[in-house]
C-alpha atoms as a PDB file:
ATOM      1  CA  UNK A   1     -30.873 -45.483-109.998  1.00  0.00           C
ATOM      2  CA  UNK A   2     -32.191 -47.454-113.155  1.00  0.00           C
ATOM      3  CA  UNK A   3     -29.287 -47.333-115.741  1.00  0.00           C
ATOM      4  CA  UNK A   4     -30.449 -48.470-119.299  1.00  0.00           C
ATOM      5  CA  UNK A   5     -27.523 -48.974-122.199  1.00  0.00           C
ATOM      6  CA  UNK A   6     -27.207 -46.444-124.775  1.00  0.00           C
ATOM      7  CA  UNK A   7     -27.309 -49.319-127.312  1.00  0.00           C
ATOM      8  CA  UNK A   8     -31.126 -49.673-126.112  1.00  0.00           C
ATOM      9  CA  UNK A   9     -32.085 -46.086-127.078  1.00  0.00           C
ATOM     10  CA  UNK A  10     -33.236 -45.187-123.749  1.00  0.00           C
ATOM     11  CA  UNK A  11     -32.314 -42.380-121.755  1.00  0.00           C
ATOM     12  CA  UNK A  12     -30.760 -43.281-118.181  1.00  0.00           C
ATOM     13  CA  UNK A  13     -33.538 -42.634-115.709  1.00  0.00           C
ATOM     14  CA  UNK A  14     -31.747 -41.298-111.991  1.00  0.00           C
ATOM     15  CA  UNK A  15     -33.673 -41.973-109.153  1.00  0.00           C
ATOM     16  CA  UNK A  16     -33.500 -40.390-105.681  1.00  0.00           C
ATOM     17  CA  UNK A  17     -35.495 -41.809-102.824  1.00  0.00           C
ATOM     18  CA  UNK A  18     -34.733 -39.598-100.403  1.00  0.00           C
ATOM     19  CA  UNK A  19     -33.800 -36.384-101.163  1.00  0.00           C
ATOM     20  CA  UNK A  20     -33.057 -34.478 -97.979  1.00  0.00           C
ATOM     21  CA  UNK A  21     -30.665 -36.845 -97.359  1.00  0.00           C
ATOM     22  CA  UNK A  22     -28.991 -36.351-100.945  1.00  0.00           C
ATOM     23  CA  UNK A  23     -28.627 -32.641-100.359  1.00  0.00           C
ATOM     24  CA  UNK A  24     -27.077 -32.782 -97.275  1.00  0.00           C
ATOM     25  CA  UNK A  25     -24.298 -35.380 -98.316  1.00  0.00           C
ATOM     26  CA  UNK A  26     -24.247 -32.840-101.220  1.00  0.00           C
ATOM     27  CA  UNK A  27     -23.303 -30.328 -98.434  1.00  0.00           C
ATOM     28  CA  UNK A  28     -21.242 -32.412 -96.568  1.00  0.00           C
ATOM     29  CA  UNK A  29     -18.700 -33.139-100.119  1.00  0.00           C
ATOM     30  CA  UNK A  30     -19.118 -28.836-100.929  1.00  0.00           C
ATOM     31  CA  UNK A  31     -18.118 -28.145 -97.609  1.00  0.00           C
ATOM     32  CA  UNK A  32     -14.896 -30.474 -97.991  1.00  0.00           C
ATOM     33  CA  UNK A  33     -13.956 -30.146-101.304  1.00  0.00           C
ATOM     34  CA  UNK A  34     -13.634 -26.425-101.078  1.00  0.00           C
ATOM     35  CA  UNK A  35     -12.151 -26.697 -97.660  1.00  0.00           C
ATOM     36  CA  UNK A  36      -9.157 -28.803 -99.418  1.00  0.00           C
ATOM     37  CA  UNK A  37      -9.283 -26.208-102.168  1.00  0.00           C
ATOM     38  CA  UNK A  38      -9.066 -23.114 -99.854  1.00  0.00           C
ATOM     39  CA  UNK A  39      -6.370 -24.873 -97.396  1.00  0.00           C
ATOM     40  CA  UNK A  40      -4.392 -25.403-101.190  1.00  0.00           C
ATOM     41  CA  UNK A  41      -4.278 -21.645-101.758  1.00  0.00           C
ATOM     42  CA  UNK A  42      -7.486 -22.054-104.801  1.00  0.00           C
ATOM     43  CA  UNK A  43     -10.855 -20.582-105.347  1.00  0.00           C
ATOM     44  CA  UNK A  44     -13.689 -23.382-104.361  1.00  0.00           C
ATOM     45  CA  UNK A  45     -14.989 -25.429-107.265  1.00  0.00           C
ATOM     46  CA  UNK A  46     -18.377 -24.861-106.045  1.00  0.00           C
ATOM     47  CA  UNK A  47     -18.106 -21.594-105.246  1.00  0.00           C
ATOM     48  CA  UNK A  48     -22.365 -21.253-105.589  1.00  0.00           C
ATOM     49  CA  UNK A  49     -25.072 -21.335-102.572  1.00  0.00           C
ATOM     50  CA  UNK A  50     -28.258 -23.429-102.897  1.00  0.00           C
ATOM     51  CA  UNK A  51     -30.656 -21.893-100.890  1.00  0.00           C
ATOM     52  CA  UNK A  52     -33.668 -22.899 -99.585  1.00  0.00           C
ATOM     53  CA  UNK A  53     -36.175 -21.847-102.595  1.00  0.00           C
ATOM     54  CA  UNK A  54     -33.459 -23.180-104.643  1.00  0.00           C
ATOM     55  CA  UNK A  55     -33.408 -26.637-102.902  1.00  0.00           C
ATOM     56  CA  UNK A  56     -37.370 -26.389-102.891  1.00  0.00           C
ATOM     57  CA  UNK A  57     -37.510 -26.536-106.928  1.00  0.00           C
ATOM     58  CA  UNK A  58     -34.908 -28.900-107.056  1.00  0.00           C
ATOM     59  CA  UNK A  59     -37.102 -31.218-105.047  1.00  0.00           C
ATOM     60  CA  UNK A  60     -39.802 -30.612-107.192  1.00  0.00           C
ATOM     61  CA  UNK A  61     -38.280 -31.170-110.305  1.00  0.00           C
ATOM     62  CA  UNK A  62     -36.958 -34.310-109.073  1.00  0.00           C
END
């Protein structure tokens, strides 16, 4: 990640290098943070599905 001050008058420029890898710690955090949530007695806080087309446009965007 490249982070730039707002002072400059740039906008913050994120950087993934490898993005598999990003979604599936992405996956790995979902699946515990709504595992806490459920075992709590709440609804998940992610409570949406990325699925593979999804993931696909993701990558390209990024």
């Amino acid at each position: 990640m490249h982070w730039r001050s707002a002072r400059e008058g740039r906008v913050r420029h994120h950087a993934i290098e490898d993005f598999d890898a990003a979604t599936r710690a992405w996956f790995l955090f979902v699946l515990a943070m709504d595992s806490l949530c459920r075992a709590i007695g709440t609804s998940d806080m992610y409570p949406f599905v990325l699925t593979r087309p999804v993931i696909g446009k993701l990558a390209f965007i990024q």
